[in-house]
N, C-alpha and C. Protein backbone atom coordinates (compact mmCIF):
# COMPACT_ATOMS: atom_id res chain seq x y z
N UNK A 1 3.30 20.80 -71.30
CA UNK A 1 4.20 19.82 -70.71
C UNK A 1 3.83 19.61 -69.24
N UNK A 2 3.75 18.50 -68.82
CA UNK A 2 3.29 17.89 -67.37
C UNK A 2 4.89 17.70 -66.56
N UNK A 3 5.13 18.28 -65.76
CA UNK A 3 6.44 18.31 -64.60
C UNK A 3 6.01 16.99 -63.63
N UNK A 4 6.91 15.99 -63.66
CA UNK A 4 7.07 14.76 -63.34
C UNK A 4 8.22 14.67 -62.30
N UNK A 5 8.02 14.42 -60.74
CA UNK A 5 9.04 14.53 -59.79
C UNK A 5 8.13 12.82 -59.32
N UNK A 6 9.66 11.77 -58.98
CA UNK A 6 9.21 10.60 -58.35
C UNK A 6 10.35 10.52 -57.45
N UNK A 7 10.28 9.31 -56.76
CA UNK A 7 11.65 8.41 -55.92
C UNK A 7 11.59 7.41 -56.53
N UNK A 8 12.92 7.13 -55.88
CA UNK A 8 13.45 5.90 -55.38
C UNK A 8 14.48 5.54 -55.11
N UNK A 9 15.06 4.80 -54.75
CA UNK A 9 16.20 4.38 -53.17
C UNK A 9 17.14 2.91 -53.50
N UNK A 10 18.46 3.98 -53.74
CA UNK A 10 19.58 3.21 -54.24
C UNK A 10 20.49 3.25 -52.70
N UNK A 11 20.25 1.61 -52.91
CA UNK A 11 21.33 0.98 -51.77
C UNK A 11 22.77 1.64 -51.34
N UNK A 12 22.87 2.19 -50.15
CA UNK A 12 24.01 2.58 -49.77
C UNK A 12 25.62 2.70 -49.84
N UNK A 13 25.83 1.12 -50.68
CA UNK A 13 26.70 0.42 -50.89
C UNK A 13 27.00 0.19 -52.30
N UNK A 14 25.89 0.88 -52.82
CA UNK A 14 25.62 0.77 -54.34
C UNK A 14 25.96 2.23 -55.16
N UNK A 15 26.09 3.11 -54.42
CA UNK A 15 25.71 4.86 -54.65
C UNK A 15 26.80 4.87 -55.73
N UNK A 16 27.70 4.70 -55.35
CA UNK A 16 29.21 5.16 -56.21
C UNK A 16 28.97 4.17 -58.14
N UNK A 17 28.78 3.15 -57.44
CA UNK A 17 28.59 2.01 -58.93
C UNK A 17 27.15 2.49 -60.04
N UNK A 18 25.90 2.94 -58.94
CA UNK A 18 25.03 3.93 -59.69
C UNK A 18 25.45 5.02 -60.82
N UNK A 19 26.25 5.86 -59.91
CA UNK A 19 26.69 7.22 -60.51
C UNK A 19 27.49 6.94 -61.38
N UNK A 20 28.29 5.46 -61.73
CA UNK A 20 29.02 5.73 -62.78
C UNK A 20 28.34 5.16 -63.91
N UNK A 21 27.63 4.14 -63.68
CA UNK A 21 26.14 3.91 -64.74
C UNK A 21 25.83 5.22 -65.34
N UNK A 22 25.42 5.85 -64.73
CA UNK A 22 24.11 7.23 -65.17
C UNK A 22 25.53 8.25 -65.39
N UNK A 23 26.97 7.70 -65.66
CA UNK A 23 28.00 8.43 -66.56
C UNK A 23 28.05 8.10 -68.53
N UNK A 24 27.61 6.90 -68.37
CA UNK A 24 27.51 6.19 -69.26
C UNK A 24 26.38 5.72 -69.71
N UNK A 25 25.29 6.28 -69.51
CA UNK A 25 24.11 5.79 -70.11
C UNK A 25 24.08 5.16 -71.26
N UNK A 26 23.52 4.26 -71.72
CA UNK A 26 23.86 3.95 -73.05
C UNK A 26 22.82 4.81 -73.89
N UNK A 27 23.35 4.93 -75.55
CA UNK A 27 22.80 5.45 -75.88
C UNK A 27 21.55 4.92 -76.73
N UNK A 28 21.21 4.13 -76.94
CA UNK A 28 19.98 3.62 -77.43
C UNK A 28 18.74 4.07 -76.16
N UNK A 29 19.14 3.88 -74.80
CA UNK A 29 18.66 3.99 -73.86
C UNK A 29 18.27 5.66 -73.96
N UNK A 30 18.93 6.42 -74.32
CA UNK A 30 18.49 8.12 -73.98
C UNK A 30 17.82 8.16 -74.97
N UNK A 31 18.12 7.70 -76.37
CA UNK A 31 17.04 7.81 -77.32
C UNK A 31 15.38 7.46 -77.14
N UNK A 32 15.46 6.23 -76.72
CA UNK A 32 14.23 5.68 -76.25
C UNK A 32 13.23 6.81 -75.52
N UNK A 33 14.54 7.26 -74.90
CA UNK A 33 13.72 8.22 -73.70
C UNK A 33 12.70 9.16 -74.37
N UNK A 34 13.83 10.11 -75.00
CA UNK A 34 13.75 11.29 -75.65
C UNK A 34 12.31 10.80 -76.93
N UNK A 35 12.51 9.40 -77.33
CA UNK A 35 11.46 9.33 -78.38
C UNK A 35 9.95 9.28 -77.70
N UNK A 36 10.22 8.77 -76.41
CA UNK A 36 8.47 8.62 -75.88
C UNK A 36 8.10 9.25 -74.50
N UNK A 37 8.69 10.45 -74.70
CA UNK A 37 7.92 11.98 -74.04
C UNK A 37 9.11 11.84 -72.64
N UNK A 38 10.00 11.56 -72.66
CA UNK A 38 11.15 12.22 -70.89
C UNK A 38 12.40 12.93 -71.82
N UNK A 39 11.42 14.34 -71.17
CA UNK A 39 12.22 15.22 -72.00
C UNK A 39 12.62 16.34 -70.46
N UNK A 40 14.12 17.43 -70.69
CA UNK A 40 14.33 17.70 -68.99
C UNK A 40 14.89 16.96 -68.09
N UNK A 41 15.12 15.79 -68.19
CA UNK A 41 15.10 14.23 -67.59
C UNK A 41 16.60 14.59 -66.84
N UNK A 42 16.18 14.95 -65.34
CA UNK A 42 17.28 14.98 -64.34
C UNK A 42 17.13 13.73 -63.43
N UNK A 43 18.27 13.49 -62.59
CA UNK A 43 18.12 12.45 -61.65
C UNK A 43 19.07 12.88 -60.25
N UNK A 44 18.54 13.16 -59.32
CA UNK A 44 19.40 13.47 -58.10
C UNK A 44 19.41 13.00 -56.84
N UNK A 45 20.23 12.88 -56.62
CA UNK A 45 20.76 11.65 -54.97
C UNK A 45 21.03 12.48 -53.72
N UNK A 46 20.49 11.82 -52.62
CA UNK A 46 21.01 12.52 -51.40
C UNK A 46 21.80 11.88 -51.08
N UNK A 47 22.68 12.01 -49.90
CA UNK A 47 23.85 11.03 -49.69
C UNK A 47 23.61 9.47 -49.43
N UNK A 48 22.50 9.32 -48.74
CA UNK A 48 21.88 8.07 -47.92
C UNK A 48 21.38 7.15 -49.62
N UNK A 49 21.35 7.79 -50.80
CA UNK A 49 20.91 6.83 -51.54
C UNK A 49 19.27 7.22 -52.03
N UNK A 50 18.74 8.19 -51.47
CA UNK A 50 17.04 8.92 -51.88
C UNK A 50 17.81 9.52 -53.08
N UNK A 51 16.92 9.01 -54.24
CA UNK A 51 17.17 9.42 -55.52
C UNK A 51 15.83 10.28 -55.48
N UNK A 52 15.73 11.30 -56.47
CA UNK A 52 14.69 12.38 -56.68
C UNK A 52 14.98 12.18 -58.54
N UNK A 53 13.76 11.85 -59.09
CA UNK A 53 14.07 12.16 -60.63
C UNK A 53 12.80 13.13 -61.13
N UNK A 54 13.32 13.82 -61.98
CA UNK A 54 12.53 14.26 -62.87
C UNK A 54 12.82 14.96 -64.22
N UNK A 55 11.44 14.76 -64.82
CA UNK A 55 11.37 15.43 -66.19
C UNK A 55 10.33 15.81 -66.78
N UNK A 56 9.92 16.50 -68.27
CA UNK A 56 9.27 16.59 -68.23
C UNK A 56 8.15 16.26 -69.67
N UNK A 57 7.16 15.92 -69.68
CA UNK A 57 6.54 15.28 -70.74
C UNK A 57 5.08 15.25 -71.47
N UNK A 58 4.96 15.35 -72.27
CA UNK A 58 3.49 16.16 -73.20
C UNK A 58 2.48 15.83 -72.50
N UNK A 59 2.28 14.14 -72.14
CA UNK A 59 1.15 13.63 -71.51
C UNK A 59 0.50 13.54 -69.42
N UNK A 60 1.45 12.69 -69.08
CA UNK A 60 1.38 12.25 -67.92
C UNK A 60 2.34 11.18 -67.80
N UNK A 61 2.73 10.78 -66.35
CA UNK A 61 3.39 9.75 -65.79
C UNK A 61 3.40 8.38 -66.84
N UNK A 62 1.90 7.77 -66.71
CA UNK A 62 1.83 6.76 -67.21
C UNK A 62 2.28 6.42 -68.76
N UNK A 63 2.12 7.81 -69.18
CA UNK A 63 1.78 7.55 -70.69
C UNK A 63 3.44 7.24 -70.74
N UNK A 64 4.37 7.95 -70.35
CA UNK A 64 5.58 7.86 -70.65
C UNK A 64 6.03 6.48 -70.10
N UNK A 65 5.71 6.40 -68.98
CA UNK A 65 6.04 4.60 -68.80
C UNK A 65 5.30 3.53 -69.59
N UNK A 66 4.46 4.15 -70.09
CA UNK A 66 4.08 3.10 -71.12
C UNK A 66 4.64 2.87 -72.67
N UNK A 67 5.14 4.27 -72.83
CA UNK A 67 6.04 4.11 -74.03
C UNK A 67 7.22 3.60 -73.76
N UNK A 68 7.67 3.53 -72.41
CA UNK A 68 9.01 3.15 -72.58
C UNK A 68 8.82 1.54 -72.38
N UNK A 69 7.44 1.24 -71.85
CA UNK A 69 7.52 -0.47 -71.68
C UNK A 69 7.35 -1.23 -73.19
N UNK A 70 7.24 -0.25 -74.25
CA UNK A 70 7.33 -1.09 -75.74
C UNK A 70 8.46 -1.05 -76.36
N UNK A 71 9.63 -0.21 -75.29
CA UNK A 71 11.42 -0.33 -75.89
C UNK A 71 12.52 -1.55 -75.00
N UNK A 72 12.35 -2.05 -76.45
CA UNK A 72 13.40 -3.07 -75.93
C UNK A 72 14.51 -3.03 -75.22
N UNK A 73 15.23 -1.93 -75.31
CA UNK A 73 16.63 -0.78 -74.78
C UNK A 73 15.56 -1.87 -73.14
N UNK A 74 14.90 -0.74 -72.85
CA UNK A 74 14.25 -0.37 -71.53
C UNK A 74 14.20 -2.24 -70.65
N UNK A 75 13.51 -3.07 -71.39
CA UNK A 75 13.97 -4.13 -70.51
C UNK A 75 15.53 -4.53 -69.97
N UNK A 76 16.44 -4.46 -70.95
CA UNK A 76 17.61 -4.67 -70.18
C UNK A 76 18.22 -3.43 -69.91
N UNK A 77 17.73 -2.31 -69.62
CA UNK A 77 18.36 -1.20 -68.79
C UNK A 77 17.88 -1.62 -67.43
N UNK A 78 16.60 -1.85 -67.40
CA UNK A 78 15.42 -1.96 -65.81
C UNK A 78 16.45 -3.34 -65.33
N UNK A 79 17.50 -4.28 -66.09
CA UNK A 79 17.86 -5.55 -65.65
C UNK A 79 19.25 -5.50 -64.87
N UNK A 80 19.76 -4.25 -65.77
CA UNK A 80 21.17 -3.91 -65.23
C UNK A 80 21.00 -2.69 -63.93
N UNK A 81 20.19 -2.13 -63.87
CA UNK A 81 19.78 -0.90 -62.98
C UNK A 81 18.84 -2.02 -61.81
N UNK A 82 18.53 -3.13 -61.98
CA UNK A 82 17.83 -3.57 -60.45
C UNK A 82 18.58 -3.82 -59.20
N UNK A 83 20.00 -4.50 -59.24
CA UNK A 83 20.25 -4.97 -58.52
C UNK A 83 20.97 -3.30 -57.32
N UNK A 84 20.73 -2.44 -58.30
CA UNK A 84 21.45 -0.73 -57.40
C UNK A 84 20.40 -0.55 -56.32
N UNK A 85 18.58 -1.08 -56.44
CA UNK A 85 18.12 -0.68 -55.92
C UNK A 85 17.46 -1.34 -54.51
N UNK A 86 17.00 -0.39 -53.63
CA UNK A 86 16.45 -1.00 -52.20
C UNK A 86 14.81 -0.99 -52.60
N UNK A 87 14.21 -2.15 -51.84
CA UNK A 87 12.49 -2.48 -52.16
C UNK A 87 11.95 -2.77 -53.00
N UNK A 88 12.85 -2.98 -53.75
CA UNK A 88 11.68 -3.43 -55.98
C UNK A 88 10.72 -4.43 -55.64
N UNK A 89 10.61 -5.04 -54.25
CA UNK A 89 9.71 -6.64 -54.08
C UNK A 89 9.47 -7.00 -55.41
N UNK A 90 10.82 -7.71 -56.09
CA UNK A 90 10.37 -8.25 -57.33
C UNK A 90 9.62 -7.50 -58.58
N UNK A 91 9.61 -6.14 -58.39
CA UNK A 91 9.28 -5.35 -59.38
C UNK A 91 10.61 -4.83 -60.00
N UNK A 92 10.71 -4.35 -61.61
CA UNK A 92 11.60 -3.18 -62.41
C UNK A 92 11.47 -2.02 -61.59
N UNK A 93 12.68 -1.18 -61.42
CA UNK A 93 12.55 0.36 -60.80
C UNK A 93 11.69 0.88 -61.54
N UNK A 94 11.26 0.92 -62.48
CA UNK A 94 10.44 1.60 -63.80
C UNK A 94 9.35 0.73 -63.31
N UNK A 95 8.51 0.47 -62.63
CA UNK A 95 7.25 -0.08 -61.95
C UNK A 95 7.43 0.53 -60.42
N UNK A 96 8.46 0.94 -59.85
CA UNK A 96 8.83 1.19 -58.20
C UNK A 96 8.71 2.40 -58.16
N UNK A 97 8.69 3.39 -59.14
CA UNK A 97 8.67 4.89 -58.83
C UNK A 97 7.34 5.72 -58.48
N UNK A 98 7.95 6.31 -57.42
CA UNK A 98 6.67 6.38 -56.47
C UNK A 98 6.48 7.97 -57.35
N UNK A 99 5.45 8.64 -57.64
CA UNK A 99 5.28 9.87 -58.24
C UNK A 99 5.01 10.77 -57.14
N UNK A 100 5.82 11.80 -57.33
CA UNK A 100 4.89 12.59 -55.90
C UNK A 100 4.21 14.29 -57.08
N UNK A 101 3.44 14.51 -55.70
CA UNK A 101 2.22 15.40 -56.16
C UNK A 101 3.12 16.69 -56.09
N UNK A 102 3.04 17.16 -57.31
CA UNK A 102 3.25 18.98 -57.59
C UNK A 102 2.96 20.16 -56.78
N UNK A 103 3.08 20.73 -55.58
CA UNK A 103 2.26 21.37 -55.20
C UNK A 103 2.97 23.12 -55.07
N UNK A 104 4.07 22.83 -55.87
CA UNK A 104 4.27 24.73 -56.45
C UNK A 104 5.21 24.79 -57.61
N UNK A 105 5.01 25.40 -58.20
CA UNK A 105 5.70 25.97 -59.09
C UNK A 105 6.12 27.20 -59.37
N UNK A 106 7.24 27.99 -59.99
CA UNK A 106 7.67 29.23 -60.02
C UNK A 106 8.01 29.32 -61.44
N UNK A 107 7.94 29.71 -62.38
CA UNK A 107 8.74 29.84 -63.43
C UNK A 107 9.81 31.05 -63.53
């Protein structure tokens, strides 16, 4: 399994209306997940709106965003989840997530 930590940056004004989304996930949406490798799949906020996600998955980054770009769920989740976020320049958050590099682990 490959450990997957990214960002990204939910509007200030938006934080509270986020968190009650990601109360209610829908569920076709977690399935999707769970079917094409985001498995572990946490998501955590600092106060200012820096989201930290991660999870974790058989292949790599891409492969899992690429399975999720053949679930239909996933276009109108990325439609209802854009307007929470700061910088998409016209991109899906699921195109905006910046991956950052692994550099320890502990088990």
């Amino acid at each position: 399994m490959k450990r997957i930590g990214f960002l990204l940056k939910v509007k200030p004004d938006k934080i509270e209306e986020y968190k009650e989304a990601h109360r209610a996930v829908w569920p076709e949406m977690q399935e999707a997940l769970s079917r094409t490798g985001w498995h572990n799949y946490s998501l955590f906020m600092r106060e200012d709106g820096l989201l930290f996600g991660y999870f974790e998955t058989p292949q790599d980054f891409q492969t899992a965003l690429d399975g999720m770009e053949k679930e239909s769920i996933n276009e109108k989740w990325q439609a209802a989840m854009a307007p929470y976020f700061e910088a998409l320049n016209g991109k899906r958050a699921d195109e905006s997530m910046l991956e950052l590099e692994e550099v320890f682990h502990l088990d």
